[in-house]
PDB file of N, CA and C in Angstrom:
ATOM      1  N   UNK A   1     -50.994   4.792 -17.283  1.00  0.00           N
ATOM      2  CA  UNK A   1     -51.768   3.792 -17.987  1.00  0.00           C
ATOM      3  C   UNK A   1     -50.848   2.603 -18.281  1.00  0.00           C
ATOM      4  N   UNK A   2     -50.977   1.151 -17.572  1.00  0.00           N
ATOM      5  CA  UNK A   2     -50.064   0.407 -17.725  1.00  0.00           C
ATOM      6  C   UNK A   2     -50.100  -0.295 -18.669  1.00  0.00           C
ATOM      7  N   UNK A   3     -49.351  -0.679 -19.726  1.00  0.00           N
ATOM      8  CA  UNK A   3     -49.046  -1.418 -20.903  1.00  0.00           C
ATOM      9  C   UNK A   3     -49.506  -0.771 -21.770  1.00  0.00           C
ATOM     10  N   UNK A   4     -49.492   0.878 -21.816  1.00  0.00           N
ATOM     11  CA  UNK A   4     -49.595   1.563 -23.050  1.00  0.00           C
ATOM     12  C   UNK A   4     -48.732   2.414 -23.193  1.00  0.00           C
ATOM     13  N   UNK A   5     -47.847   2.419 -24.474  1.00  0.00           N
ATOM     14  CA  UNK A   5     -47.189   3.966 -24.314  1.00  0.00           C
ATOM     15  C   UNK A   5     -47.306   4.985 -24.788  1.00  0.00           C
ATOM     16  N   UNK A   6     -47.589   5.912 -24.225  1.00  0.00           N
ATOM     17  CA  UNK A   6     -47.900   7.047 -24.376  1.00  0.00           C
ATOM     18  C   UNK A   6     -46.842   8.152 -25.732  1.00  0.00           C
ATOM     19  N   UNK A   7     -47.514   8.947 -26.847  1.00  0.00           N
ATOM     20  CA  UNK A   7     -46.351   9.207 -27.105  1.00  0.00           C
ATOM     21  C   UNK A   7     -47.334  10.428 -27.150  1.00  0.00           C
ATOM     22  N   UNK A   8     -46.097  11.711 -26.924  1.00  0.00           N
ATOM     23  CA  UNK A   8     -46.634  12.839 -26.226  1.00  0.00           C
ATOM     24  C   UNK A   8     -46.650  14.108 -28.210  1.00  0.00           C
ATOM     25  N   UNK A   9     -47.199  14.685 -28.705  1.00  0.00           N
ATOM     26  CA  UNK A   9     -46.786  15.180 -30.221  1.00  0.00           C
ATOM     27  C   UNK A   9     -45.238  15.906 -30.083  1.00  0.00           C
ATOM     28  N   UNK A  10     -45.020  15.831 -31.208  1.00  0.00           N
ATOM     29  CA  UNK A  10     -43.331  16.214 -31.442  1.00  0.00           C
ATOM     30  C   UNK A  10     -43.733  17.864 -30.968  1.00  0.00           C
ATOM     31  N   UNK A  11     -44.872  18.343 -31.590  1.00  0.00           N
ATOM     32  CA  UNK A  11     -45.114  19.693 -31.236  1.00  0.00           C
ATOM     33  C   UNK A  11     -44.650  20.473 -29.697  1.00  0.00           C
ATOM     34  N   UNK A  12     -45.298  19.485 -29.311  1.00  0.00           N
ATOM     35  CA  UNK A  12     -45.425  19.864 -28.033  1.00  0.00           C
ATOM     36  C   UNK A  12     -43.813  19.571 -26.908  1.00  0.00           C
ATOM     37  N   UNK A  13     -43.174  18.570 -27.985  1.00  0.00           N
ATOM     38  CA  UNK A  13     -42.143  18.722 -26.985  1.00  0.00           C
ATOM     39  C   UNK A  13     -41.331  19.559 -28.035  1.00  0.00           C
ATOM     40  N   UNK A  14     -41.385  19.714 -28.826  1.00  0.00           N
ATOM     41  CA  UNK A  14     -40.487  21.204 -29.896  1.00  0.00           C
ATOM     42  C   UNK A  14     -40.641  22.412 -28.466  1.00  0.00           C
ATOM     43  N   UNK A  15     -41.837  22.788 -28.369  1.00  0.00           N
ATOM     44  CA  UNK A  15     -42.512  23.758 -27.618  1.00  0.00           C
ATOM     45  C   UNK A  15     -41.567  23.592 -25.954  1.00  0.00           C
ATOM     46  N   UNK A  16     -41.445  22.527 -25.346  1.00  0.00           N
ATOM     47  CA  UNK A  16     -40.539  22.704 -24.443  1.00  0.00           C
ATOM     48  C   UNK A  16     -38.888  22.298 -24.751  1.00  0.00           C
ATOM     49  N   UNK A  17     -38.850  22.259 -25.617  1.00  0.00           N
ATOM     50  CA  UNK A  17     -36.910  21.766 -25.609  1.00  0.00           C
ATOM     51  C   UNK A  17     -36.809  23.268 -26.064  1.00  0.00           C
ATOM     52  N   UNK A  18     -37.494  24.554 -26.620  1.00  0.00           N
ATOM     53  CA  UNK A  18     -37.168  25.789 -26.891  1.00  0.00           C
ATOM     54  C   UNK A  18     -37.566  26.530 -25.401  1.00  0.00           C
ATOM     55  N   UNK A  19     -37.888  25.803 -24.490  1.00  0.00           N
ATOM     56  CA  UNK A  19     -38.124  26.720 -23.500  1.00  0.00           C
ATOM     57  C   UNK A  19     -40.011  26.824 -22.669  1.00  0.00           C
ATOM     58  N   UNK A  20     -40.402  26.612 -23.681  1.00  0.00           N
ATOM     59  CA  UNK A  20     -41.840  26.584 -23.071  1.00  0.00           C
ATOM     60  C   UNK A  20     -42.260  27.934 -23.169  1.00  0.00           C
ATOM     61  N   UNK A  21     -42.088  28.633 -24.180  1.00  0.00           N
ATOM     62  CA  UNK A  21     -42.259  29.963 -23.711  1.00  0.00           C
ATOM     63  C   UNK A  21     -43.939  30.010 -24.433  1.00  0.00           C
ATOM     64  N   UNK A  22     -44.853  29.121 -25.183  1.00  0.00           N
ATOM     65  CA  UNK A  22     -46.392  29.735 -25.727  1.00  0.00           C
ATOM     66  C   UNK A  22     -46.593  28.703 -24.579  1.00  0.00           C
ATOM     67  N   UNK A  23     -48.361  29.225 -24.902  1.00  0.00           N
ATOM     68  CA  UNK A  23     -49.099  27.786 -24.067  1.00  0.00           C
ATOM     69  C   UNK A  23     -49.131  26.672 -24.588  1.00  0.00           C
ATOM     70  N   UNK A  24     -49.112  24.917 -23.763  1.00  0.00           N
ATOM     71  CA  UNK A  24     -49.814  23.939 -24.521  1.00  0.00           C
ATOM     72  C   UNK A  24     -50.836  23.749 -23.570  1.00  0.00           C
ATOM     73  N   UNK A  25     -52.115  23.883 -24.509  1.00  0.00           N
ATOM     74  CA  UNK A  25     -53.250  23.370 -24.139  1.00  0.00           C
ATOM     75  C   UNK A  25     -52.820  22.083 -23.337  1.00  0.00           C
ATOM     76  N   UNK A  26     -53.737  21.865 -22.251  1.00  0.00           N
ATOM     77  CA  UNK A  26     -53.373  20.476 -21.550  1.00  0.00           C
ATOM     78  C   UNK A  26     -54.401  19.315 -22.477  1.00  0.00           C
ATOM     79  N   UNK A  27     -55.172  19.820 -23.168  1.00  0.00           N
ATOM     80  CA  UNK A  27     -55.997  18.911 -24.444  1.00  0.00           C
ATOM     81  C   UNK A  27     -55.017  17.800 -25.120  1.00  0.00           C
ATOM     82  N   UNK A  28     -53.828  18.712 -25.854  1.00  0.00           N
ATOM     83  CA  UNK A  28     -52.717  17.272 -26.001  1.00  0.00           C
ATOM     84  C   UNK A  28     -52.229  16.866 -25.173  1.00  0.00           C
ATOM     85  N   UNK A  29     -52.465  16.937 -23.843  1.00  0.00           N
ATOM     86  CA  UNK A  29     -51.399  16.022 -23.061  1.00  0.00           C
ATOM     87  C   UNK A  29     -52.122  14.907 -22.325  1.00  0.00           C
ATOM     88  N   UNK A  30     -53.668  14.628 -22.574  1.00  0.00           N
ATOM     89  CA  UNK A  30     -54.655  13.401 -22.015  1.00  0.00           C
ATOM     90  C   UNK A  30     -54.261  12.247 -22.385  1.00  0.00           C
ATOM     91  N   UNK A  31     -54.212  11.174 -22.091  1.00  0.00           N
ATOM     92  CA  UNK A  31     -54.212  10.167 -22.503  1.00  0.00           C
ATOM     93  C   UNK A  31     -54.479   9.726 -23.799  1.00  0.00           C
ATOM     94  N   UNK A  32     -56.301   9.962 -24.026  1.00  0.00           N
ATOM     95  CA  UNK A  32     -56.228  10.069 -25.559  1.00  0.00           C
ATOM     96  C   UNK A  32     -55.715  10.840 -26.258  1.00  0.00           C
ATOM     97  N   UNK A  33     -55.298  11.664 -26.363  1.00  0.00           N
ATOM     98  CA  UNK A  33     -54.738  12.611 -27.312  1.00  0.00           C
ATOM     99  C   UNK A  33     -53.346  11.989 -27.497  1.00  0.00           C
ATOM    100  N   UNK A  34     -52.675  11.261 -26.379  1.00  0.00           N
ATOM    101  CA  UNK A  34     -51.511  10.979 -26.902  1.00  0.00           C
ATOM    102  C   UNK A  34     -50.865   9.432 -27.462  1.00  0.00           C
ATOM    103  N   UNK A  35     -52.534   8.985 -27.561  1.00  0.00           N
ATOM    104  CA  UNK A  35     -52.397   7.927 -27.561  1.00  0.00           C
ATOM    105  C   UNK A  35     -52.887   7.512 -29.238  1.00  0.00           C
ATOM    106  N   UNK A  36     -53.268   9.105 -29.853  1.00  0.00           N
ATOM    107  CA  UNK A  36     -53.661   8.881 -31.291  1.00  0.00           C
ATOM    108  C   UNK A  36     -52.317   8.942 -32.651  1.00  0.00           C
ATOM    109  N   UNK A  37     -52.476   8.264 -33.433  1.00  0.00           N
ATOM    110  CA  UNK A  37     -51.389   7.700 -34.355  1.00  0.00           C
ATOM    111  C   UNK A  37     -50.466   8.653 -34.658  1.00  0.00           C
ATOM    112  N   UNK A  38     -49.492   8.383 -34.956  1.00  0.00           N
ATOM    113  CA  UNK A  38     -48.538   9.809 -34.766  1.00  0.00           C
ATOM    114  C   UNK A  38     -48.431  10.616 -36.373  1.00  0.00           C
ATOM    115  N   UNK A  39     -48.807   9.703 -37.359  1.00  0.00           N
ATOM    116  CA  UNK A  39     -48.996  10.035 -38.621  1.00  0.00           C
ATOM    117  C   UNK A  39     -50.705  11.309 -38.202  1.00  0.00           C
ATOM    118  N   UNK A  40     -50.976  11.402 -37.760  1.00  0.00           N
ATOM    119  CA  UNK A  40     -52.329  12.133 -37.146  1.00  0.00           C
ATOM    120  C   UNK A  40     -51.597  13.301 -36.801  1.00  0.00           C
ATOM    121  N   UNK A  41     -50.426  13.295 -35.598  1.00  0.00           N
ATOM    122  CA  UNK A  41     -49.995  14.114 -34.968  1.00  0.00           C
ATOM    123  C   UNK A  41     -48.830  15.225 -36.233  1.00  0.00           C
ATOM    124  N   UNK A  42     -48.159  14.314 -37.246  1.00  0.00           N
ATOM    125  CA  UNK A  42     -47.383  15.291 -38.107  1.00  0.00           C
ATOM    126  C   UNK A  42     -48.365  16.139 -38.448  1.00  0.00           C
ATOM    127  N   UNK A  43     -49.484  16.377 -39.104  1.00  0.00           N
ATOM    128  CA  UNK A  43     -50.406  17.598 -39.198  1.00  0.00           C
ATOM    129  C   UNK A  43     -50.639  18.902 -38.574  1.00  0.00           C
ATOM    130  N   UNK A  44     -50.227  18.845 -36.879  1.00  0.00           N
ATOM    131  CA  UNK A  44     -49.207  20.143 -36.369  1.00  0.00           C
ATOM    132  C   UNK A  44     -48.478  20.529 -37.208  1.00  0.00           C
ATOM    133  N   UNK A  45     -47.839  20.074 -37.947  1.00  0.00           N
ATOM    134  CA  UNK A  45     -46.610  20.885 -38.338  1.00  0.00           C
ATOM    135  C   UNK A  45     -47.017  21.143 -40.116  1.00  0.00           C
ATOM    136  N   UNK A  46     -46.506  22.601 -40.457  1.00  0.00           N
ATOM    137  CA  UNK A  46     -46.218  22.371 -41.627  1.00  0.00           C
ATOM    138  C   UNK A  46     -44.892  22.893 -42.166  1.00  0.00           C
ATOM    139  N   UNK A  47     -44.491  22.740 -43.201  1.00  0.00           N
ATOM    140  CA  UNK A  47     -43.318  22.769 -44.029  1.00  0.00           C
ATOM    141  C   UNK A  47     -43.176  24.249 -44.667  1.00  0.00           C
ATOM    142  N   UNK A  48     -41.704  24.659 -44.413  1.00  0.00           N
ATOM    143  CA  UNK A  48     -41.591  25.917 -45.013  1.00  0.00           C
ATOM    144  C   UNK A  48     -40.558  26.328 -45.286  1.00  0.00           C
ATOM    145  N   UNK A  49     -40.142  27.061 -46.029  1.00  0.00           N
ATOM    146  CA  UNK A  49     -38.589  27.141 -46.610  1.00  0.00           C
ATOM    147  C   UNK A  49     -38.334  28.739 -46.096  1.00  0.00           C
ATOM    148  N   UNK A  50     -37.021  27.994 -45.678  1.00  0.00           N
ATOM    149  CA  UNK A  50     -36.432  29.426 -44.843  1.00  0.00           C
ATOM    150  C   UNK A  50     -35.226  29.362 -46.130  1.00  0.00           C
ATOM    151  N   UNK A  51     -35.416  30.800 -46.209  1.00  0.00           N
ATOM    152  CA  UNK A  51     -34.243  31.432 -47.097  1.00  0.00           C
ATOM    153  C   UNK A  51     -32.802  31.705 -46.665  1.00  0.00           C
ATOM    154  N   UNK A  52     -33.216  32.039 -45.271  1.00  0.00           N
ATOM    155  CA  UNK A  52     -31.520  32.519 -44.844  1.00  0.00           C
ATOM    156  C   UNK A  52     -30.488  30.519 -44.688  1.00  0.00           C
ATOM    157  N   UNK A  53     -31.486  29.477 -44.798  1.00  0.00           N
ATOM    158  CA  UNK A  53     -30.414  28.659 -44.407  1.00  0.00           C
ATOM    159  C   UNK A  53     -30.770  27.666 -45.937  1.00  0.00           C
ATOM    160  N   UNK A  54     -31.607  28.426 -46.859  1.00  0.00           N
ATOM    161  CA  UNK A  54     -32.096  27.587 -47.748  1.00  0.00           C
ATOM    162  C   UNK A  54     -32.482  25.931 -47.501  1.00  0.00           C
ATOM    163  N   UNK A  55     -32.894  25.980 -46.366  1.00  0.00           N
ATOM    164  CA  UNK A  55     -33.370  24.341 -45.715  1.00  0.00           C
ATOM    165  C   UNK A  55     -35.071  24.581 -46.035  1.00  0.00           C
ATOM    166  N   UNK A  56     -35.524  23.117 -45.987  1.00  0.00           N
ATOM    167  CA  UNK A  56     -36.954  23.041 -45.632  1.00  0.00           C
ATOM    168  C   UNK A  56     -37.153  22.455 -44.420  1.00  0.00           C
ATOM    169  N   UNK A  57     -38.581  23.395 -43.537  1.00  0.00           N
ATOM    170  CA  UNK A  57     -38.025  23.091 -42.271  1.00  0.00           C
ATOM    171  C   UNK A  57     -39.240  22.808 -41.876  1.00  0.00           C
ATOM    172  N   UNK A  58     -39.851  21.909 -40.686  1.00  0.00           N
ATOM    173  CA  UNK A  58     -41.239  21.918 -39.607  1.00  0.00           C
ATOM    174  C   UNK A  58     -41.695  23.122 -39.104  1.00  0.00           C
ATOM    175  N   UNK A  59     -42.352  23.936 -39.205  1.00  0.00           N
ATOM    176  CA  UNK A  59     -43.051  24.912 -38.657  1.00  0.00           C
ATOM    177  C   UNK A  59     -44.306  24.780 -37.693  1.00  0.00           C
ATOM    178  N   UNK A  60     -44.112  24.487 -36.634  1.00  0.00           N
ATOM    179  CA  UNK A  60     -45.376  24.502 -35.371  1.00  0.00           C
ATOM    180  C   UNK A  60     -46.510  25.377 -35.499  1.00  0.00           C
ATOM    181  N   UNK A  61     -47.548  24.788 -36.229  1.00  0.00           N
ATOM    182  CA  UNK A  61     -48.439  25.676 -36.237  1.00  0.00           C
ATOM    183  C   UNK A  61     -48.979  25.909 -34.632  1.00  0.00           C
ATOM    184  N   UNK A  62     -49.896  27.159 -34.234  1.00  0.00           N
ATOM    185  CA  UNK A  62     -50.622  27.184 -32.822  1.00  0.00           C
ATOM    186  C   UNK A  62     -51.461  25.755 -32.448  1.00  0.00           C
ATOM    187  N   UNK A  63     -51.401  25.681 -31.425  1.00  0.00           N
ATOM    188  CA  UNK A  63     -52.041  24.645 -31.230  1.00  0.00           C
ATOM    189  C   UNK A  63     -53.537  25.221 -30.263  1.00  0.00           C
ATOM    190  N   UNK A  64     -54.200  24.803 -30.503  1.00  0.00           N
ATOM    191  CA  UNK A  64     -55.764  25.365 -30.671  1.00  0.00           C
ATOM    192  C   UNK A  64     -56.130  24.945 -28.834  1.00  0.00           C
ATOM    193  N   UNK A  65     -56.624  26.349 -28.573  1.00  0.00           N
ATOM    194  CA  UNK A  65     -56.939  25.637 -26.643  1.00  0.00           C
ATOM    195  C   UNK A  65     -58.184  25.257 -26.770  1.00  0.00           C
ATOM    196  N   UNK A  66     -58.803  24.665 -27.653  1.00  0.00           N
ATOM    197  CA  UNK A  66     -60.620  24.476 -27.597  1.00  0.00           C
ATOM    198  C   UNK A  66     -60.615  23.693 -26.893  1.00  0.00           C
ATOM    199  N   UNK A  67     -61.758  23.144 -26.123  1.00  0.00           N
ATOM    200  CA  UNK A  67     -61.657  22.076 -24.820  1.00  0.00           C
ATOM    201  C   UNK A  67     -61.074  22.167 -23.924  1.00  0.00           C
ATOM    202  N   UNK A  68     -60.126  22.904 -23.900  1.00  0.00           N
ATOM    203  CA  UNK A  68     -59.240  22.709 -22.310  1.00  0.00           C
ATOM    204  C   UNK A  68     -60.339  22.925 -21.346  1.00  0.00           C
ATOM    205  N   UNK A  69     -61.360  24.130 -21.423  1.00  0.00           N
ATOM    206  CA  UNK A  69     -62.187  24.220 -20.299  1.00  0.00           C
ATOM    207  C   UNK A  69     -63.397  23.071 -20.115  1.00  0.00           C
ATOM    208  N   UNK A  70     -63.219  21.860 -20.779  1.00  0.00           N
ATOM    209  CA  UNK A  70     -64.114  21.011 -20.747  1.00  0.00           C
ATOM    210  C   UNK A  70     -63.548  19.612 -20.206  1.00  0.00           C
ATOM    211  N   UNK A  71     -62.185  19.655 -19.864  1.00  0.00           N
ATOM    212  CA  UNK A  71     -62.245  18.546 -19.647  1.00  0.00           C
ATOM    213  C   UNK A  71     -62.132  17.828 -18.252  1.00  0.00           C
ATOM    214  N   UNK A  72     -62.559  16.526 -17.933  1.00  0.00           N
ATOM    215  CA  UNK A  72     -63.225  16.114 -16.850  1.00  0.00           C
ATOM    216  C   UNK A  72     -62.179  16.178 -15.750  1.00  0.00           C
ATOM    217  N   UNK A  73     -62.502  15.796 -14.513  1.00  0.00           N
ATOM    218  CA  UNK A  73     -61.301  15.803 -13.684  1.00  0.00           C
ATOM    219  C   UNK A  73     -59.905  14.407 -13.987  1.00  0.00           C
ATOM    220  N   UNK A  74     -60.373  13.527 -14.612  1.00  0.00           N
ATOM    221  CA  UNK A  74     -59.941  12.273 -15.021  1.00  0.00           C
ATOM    222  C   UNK A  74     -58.703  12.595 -16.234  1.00  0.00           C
ATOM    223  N   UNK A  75     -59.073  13.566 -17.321  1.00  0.00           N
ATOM    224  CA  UNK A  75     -58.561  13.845 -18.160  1.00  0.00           C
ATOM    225  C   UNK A  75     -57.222  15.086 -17.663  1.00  0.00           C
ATOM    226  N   UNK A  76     -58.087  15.971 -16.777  1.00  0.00           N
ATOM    227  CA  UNK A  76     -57.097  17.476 -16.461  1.00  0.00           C
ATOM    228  C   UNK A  76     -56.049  16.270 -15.689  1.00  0.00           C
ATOM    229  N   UNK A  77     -55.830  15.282 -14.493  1.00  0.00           N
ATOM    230  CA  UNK A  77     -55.322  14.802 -13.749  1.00  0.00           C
ATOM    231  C   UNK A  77     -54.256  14.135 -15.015  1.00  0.00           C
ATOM    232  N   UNK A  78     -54.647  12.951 -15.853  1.00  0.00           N
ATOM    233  CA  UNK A  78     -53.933  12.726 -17.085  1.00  0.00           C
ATOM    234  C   UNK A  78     -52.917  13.520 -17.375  1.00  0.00           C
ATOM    235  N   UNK A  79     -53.761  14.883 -17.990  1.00  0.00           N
ATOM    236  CA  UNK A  79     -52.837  16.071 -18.782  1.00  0.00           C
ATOM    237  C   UNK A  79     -51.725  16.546 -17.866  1.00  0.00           C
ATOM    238  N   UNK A  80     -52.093  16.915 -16.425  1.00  0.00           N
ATOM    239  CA  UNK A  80     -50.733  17.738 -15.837  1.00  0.00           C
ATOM    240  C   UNK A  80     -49.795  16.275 -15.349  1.00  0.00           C
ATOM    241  N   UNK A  81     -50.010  15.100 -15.298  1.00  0.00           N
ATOM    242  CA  UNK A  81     -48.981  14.066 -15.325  1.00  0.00           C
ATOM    243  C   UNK A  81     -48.102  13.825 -16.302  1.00  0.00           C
ATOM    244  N   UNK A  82     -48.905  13.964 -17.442  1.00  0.00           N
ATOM    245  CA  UNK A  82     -47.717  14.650 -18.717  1.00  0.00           C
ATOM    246  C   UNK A  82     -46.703  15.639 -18.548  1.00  0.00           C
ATOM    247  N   UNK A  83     -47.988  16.436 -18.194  1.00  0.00           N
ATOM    248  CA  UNK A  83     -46.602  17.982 -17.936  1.00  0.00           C
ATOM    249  C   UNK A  83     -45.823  17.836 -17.381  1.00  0.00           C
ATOM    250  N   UNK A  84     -45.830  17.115 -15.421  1.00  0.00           N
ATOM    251  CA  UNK A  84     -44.697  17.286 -15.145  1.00  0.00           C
ATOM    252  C   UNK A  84     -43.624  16.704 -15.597  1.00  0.00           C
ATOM    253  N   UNK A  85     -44.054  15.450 -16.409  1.00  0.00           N
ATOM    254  CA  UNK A  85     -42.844  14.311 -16.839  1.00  0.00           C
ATOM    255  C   UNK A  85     -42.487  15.140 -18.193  1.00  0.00           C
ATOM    256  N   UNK A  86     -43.178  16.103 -19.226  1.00  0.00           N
ATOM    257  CA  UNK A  86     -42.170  17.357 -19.739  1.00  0.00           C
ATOM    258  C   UNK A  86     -41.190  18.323 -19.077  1.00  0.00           C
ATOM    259  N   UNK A  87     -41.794  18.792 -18.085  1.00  0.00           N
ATOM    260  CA  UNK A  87     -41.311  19.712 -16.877  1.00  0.00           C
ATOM    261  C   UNK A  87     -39.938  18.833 -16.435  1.00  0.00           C
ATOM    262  N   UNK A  88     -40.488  17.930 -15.864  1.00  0.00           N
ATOM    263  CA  UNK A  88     -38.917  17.108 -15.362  1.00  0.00           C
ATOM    264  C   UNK A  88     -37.804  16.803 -16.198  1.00  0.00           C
ATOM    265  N   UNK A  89     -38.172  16.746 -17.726  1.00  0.00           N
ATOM    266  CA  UNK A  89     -37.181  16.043 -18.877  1.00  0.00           C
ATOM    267  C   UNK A  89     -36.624  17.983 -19.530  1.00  0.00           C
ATOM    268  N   UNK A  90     -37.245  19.085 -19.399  1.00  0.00           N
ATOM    269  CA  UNK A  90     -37.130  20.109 -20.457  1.00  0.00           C
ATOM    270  C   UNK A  90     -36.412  20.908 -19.157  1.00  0.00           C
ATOM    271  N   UNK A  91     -37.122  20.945 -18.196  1.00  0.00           N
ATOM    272  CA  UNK A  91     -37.039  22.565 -17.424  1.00  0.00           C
ATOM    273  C   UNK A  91     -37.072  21.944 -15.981  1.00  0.00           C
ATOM    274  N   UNK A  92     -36.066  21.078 -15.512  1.00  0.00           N
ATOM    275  CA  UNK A  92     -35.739  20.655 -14.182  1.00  0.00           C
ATOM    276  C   UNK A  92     -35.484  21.803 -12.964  1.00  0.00           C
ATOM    277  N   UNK A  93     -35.161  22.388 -13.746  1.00  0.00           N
ATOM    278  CA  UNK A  93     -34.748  24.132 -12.437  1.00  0.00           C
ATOM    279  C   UNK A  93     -36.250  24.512 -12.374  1.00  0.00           C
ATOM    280  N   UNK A  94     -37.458  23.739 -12.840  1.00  0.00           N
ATOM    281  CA  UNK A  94     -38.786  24.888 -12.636  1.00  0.00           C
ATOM    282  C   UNK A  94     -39.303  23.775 -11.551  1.00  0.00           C
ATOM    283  N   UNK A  95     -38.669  22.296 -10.930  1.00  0.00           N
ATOM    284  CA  UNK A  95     -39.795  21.949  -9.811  1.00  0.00           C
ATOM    285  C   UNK A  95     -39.082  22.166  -8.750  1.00  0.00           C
ATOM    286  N   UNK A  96     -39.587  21.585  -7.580  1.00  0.00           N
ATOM    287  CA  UNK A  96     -39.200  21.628  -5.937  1.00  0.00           C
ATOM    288  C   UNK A  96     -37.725  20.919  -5.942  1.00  0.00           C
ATOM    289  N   UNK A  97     -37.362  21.365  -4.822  1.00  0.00           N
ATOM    290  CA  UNK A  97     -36.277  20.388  -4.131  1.00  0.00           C
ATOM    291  C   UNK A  97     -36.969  18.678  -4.221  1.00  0.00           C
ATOM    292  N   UNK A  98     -38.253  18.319  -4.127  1.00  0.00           N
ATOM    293  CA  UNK A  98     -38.488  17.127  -3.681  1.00  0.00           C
ATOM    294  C   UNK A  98     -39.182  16.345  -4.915  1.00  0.00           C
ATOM    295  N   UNK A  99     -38.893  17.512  -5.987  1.00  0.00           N
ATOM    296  CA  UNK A  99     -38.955  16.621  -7.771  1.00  0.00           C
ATOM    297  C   UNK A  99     -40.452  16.840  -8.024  1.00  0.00           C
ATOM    298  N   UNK A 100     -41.230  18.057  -7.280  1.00  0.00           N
ATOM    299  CA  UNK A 100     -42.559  17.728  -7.571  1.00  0.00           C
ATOM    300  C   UNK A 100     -43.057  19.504  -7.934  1.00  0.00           C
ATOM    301  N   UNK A 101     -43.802  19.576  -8.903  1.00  0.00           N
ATOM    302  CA  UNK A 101     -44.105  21.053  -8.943  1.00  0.00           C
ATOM    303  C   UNK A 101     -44.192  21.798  -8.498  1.00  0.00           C
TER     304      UNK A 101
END
């Protein structure tokens, strides 16, 4: 999308800089979804106090797959263009020799 930038939720890249190991719905990774205010997007997370480091810390709540099976071909095409540009920045050993999934 040219002359917009996209910002993808902190959630979701928490979720791959640890590895990628739950699902992300491809729902946050559409265009709109990442294109909504990011004060919107802190609401993923909530706050919780870990005892062993006595810090207060972000806690990733699940992120909900409702819609994924609804969305159009316009939107799914969107969402996995996200992914791979997560895929390429988190987990480079998971595409081809030729940089492509």
């Amino acid at each position: 999308m040219p002359g917009v930038e996209l910002i993808i939720p902190d959630t979701v890249h928490r979720k791959f800089a640890s590895g990628w190991a739950k699902h992300v719905p491809l729902t946050y990774l559409t265009y709109a979804a990442c294109q909504t205010p990011v004060v919107l997007k802190v609401s993923q997370d909530k706050l919780a106090f870990n005892e062993a480091t006595g810090l207060i810390q972000a806690v990733s709540k699940p992120l909900s797959g409702g819609g994924e099976e609804d969305l159009c071909f316009t939107e799914w095409f969107q969402a996995w263009k996200q992914l791979g540009k997560l895929i390429a920045k988190f987990l480079p050993e998971e595409l081809c020799m030729d940089g492509t999934l």
